[in-house]
PDB file of N, CA and C in Angstrom:
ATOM      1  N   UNK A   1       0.853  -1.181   0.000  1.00  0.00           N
ATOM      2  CA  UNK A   1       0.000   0.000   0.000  1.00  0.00           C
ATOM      3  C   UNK A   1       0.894   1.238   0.000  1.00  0.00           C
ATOM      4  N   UNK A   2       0.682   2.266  -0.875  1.00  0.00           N
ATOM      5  CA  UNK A   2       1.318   3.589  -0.790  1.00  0.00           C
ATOM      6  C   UNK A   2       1.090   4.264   0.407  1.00  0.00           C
ATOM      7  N   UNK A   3       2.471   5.522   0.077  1.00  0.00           N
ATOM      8  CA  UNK A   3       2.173   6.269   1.291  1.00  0.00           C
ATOM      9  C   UNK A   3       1.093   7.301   1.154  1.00  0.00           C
ATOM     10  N   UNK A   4       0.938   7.775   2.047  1.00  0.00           N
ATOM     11  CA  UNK A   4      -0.376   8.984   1.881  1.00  0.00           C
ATOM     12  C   UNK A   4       0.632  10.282   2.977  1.00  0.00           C
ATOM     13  N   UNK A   5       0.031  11.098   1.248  1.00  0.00           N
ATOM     14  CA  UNK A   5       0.790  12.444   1.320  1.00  0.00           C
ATOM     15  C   UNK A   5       0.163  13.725   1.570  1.00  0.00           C
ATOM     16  N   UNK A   6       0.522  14.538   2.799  1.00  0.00           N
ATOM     17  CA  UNK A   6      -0.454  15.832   3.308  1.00  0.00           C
ATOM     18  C   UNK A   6      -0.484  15.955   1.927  1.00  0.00           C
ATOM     19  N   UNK A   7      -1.930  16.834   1.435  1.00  0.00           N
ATOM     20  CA  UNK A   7      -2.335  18.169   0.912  1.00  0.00           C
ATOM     21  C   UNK A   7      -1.315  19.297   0.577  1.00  0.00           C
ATOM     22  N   UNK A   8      -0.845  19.776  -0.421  1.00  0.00           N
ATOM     23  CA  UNK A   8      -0.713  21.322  -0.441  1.00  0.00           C
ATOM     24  C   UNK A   8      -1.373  22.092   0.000  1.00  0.00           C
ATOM     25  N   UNK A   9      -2.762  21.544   0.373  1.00  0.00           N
ATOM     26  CA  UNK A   9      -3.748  22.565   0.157  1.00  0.00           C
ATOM     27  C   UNK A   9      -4.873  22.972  -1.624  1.00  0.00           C
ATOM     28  N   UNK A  10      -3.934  23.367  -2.647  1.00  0.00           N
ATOM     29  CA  UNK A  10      -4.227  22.825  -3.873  1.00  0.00           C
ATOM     30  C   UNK A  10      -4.144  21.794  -4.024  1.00  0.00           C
ATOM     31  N   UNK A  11      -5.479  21.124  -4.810  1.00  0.00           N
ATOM     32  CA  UNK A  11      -5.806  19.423  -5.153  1.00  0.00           C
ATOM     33  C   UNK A  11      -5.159  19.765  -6.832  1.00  0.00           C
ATOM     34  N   UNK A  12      -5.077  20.708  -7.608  1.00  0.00           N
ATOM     35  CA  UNK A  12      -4.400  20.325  -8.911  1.00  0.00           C
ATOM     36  C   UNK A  12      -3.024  20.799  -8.734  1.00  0.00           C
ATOM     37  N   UNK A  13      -2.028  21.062  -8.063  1.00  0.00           N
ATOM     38  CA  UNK A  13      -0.884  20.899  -7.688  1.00  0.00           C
ATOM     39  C   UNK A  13      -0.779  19.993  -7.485  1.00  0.00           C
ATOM     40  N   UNK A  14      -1.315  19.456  -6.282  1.00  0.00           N
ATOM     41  CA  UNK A  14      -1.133  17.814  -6.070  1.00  0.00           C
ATOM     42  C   UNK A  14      -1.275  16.766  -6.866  1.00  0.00           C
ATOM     43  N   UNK A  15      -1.639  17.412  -8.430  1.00  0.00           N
ATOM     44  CA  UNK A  15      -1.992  16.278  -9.138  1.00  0.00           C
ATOM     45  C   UNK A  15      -1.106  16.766 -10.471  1.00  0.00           C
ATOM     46  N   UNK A  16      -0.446  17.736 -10.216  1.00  0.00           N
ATOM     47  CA  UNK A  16       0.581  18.340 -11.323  1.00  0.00           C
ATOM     48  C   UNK A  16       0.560  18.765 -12.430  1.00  0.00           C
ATOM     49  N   UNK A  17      -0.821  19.914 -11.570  1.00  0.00           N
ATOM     50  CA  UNK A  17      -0.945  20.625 -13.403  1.00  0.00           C
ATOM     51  C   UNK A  17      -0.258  21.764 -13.335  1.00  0.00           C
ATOM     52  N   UNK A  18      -0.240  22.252 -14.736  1.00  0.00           N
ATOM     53  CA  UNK A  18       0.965  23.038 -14.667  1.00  0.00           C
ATOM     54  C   UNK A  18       0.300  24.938 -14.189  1.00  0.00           C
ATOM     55  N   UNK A  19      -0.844  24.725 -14.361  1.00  0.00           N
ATOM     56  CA  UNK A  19      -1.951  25.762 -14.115  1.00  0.00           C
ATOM     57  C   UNK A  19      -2.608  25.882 -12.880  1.00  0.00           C
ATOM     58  N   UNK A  20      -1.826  25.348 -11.904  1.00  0.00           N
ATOM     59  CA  UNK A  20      -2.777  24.766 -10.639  1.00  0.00           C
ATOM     60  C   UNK A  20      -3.381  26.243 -10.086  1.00  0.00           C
ATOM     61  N   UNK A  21      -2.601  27.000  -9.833  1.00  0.00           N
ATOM     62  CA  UNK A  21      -3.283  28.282  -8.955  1.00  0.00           C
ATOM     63  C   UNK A  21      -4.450  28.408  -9.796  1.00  0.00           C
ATOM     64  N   UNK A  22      -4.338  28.677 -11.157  1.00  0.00           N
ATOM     65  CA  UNK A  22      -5.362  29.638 -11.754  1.00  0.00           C
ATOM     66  C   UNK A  22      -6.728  28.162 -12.228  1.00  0.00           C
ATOM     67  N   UNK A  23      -6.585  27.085 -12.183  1.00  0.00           N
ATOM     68  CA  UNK A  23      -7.336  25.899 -11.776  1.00  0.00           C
ATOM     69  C   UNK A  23      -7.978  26.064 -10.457  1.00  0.00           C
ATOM     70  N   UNK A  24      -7.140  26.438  -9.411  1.00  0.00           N
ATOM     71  CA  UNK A  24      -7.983  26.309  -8.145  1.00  0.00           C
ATOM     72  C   UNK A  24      -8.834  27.981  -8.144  1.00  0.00           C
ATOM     73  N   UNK A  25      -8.493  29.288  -8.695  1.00  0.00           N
ATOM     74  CA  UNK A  25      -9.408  30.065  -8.588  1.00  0.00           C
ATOM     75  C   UNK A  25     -10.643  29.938  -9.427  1.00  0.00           C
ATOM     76  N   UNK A  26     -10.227  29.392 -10.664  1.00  0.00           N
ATOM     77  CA  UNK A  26     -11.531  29.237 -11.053  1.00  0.00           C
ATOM     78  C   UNK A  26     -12.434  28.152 -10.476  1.00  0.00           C
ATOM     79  N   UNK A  27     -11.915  27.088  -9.671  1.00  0.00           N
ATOM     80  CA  UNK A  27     -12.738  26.108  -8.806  1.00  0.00           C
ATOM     81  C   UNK A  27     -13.275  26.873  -7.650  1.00  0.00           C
ATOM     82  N   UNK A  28     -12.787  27.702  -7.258  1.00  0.00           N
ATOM     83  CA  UNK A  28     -13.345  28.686  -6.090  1.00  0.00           C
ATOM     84  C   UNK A  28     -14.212  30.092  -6.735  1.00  0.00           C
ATOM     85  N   UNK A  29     -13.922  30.312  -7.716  1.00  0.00           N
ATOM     86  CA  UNK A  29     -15.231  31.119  -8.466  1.00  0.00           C
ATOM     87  C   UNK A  29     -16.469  30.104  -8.533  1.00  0.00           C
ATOM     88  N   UNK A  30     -16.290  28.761  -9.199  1.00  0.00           N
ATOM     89  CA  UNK A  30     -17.758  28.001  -9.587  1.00  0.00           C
ATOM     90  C   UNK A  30     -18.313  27.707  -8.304  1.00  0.00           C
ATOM     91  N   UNK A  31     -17.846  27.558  -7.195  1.00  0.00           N
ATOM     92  CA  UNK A  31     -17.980  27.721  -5.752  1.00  0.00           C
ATOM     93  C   UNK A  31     -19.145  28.671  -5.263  1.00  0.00           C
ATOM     94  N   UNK A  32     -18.300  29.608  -5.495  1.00  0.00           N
ATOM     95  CA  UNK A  32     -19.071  30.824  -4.940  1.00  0.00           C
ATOM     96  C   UNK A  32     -20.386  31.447  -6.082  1.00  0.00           C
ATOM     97  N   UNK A  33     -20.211  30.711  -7.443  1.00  0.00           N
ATOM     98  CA  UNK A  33     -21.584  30.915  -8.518  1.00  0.00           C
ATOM     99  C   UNK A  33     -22.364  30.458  -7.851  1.00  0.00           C
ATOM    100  N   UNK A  34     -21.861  29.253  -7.640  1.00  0.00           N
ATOM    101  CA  UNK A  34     -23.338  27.407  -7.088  1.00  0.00           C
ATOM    102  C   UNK A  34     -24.083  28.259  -5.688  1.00  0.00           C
ATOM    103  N   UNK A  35     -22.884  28.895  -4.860  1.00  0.00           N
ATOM    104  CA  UNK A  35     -23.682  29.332  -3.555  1.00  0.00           C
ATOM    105  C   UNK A  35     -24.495  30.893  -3.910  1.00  0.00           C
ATOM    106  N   UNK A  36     -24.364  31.598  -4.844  1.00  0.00           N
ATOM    107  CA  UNK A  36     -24.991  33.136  -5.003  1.00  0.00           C
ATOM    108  C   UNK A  36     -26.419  32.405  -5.661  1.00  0.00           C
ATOM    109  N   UNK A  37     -26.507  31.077  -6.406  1.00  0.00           N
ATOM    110  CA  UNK A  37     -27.446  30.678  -7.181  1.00  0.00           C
ATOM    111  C   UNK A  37     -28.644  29.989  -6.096  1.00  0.00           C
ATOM    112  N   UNK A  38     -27.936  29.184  -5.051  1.00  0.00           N
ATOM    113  CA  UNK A  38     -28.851  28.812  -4.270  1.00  0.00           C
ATOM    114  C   UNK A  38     -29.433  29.585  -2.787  1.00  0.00           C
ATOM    115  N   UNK A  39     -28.389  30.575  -2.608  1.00  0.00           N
ATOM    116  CA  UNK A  39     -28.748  31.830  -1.480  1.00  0.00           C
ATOM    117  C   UNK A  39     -30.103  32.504  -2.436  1.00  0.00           C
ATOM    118  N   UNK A  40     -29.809  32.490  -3.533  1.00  0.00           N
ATOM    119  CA  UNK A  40     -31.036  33.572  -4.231  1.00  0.00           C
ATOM    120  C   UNK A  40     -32.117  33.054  -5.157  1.00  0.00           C
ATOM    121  N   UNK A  41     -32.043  31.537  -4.467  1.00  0.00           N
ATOM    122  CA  UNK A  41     -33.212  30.342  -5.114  1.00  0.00           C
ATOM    123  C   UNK A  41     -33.042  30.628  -6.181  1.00  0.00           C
ATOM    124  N   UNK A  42     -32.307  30.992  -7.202  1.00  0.00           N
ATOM    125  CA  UNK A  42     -32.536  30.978  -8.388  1.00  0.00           C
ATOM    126  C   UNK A  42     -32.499  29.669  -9.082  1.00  0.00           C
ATOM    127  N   UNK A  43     -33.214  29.246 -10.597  1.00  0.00           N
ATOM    128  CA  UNK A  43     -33.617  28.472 -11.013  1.00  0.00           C
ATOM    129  C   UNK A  43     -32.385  28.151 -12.227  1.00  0.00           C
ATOM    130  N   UNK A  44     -31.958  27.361 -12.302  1.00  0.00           N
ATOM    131  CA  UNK A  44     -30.718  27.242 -13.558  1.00  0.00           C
ATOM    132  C   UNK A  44     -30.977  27.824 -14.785  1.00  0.00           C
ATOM    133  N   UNK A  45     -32.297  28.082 -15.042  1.00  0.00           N
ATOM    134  CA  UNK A  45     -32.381  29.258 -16.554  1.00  0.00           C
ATOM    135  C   UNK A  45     -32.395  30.194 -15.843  1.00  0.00           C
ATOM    136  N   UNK A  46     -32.828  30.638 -14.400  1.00  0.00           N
ATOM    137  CA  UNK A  46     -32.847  32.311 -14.268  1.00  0.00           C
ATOM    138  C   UNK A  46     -30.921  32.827 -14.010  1.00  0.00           C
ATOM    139  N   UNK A  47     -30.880  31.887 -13.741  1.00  0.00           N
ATOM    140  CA  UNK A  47     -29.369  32.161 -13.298  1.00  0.00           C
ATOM    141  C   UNK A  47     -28.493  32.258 -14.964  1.00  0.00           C
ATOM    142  N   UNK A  48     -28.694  30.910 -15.505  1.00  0.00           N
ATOM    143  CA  UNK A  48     -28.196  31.050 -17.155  1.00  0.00           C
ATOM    144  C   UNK A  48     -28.494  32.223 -18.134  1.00  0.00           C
ATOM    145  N   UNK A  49     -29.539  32.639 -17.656  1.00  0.00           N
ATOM    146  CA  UNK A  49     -30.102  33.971 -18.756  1.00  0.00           C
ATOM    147  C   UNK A  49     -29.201  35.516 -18.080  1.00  0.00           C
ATOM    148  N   UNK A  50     -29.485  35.019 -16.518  1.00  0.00           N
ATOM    149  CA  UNK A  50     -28.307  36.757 -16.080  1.00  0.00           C
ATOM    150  C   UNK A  50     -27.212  35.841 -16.830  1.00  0.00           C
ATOM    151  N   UNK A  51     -26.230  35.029 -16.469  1.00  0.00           N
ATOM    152  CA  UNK A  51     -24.790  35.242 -16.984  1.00  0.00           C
ATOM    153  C   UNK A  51     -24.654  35.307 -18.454  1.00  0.00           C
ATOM    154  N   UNK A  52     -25.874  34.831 -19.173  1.00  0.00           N
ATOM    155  CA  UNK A  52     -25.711  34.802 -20.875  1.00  0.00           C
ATOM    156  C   UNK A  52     -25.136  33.645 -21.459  1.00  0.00           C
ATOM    157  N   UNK A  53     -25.041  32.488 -20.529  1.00  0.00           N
ATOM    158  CA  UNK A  53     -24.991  31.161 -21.256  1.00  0.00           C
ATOM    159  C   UNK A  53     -25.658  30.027 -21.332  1.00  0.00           C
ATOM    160  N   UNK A  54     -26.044  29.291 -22.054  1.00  0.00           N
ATOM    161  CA  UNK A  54     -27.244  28.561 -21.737  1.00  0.00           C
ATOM    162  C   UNK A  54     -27.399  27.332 -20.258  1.00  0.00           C
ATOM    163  N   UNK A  55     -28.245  27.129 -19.877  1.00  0.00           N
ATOM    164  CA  UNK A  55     -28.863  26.216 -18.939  1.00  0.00           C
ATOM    165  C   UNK A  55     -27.277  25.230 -19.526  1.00  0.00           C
ATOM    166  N   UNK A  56     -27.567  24.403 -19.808  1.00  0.00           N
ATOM    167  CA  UNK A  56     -26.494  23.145 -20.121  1.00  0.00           C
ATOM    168  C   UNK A  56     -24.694  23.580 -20.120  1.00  0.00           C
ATOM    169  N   UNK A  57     -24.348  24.796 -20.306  1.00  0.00           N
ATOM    170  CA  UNK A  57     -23.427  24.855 -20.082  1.00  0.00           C
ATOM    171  C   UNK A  57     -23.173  25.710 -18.868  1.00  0.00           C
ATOM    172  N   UNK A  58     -24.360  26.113 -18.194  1.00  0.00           N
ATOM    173  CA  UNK A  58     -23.748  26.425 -16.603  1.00  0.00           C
ATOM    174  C   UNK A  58     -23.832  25.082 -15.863  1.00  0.00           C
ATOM    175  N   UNK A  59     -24.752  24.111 -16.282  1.00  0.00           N
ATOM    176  CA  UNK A  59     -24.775  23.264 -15.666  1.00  0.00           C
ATOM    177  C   UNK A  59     -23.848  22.087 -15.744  1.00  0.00           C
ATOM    178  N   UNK A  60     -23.102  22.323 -16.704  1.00  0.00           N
ATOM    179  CA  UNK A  60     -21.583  21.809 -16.800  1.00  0.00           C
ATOM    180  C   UNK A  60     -20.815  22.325 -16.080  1.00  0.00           C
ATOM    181  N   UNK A  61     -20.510  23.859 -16.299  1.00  0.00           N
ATOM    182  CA  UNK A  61     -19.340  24.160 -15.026  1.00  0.00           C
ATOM    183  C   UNK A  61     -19.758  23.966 -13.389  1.00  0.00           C
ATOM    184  N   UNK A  62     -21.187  24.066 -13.676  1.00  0.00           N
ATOM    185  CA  UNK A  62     -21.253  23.722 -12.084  1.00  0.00           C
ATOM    186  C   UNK A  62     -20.904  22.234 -12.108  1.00  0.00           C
ATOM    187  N   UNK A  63     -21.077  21.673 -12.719  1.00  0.00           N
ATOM    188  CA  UNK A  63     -20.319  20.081 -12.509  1.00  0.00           C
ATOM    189  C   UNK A  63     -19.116  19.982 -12.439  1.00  0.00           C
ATOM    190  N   UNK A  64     -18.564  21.102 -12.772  1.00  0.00           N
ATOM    191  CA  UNK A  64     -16.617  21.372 -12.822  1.00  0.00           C
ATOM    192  C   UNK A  64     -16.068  21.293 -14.079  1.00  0.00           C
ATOM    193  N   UNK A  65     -17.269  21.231 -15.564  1.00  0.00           N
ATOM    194  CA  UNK A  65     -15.944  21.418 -16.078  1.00  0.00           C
ATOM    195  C   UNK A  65     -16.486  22.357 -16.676  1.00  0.00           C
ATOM    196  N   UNK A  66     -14.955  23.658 -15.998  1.00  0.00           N
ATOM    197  CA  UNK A  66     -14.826  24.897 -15.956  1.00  0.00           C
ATOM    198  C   UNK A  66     -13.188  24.913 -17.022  1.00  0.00           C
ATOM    199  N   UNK A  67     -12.858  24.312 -16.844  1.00  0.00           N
ATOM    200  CA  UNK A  67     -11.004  24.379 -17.769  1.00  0.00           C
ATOM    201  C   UNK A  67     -11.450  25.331 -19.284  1.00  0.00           C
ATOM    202  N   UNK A  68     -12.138  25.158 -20.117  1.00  0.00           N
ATOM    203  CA  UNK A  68     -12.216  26.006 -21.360  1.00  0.00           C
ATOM    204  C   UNK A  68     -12.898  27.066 -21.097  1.00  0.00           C
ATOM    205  N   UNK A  69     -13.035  28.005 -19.337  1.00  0.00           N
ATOM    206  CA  UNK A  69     -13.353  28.810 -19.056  1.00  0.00           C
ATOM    207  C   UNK A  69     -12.788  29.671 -18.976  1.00  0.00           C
ATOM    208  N   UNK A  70     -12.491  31.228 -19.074  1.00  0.00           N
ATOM    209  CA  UNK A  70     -11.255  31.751 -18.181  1.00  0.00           C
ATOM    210  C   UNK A  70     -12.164  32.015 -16.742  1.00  0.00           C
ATOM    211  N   UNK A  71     -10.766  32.580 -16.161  1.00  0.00           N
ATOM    212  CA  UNK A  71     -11.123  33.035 -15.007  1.00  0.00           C
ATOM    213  C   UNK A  71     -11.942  34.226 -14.954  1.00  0.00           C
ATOM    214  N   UNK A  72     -11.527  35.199 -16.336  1.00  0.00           N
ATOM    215  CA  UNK A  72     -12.238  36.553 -16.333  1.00  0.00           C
ATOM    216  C   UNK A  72     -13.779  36.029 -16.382  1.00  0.00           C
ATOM    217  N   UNK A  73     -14.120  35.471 -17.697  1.00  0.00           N
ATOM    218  CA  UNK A  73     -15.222  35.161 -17.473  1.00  0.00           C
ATOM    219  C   UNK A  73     -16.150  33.974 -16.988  1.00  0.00           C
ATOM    220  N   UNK A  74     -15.473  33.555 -15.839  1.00  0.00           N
ATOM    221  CA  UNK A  74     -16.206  33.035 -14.540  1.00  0.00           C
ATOM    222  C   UNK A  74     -16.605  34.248 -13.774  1.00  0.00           C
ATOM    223  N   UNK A  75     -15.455  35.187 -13.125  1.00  0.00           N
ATOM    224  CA  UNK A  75     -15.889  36.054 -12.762  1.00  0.00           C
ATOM    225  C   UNK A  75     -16.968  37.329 -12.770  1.00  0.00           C
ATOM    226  N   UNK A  76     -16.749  37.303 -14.045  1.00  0.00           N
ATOM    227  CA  UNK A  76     -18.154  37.639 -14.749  1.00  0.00           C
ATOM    228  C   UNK A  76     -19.179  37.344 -14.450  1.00  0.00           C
ATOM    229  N   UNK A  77     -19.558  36.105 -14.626  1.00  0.00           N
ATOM    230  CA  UNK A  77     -20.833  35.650 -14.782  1.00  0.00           C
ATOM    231  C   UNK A  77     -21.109  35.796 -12.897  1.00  0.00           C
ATOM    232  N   UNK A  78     -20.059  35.855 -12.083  1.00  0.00           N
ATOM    233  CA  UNK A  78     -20.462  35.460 -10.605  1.00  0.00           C
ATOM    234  C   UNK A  78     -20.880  36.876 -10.581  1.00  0.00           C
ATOM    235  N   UNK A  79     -20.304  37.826 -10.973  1.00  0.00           N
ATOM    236  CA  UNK A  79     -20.670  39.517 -10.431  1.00  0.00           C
ATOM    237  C   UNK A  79     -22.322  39.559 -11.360  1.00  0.00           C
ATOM    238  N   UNK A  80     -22.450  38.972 -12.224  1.00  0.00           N
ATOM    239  CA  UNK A  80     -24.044  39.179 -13.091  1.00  0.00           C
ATOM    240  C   UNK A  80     -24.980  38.299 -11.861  1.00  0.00           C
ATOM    241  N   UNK A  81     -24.567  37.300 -11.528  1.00  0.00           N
ATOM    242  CA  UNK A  81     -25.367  36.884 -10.589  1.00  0.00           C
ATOM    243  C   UNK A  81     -25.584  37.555  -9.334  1.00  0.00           C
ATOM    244  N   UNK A  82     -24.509  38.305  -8.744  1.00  0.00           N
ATOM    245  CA  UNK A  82     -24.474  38.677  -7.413  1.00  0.00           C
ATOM    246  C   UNK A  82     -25.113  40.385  -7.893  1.00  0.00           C
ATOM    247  N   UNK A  83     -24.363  41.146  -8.755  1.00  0.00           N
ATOM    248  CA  UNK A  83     -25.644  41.805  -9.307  1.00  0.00           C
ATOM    249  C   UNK A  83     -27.127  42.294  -9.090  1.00  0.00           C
ATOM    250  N   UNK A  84     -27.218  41.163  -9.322  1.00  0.00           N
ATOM    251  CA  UNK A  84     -29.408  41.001  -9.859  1.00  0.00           C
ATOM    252  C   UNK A  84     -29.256  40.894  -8.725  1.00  0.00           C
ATOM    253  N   UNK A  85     -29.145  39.834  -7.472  1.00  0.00           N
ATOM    254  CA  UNK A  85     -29.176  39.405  -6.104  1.00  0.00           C
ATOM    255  C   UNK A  85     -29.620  41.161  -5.615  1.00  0.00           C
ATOM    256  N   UNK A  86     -28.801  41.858  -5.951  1.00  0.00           N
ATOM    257  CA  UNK A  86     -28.836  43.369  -4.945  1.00  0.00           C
ATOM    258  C   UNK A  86     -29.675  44.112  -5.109  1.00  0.00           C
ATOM    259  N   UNK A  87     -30.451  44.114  -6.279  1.00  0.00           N
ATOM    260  CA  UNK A  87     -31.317  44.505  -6.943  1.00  0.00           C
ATOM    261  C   UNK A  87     -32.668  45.258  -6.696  1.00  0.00           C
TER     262      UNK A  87
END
């Protein structure tokens, strides 16, 4: 049986990508989308129509795959959601 190795803390460091920081912010942007979406009951088209992408592909990055995302526009779409929220 292998050994078992602390955490960095980053899970794609630990797994040796070469992008890990900017992997783990955009995993901590889709984070904080999933929680602005369910603090403000929103419905996966009301939420897809503020950020401007369809139902099926937010509902992909909320599944994680976020990689052919940038970070800018993750961020984006979290400030369109948090946005309307203030409204």
């Amino acid at each position: 049986m292998g050994m078992i190795e602390a955490s960095s803390g980053n899970l794609y460091a630990d797994l040796g990508h070469t992008d890990a920081d900017t992997m783990q912010a955009k995993a901590q942007t889709v984070v904080a989308i999933h929680q602005a979406i369910e603090d403000q009951q929103l419905s996966l088209d009301s939420a897809a129509r503020l950020t401007g992408i369809s139902r099926d592909e937010l509902l992909a990055i909320l599944s994680g795959q976020f990689r052919d995302h940038t970070l800018s526009a993750l961020g984006r779409m979290q400030m369109e959601i948090h946005q309307c929220t203030k409204k």
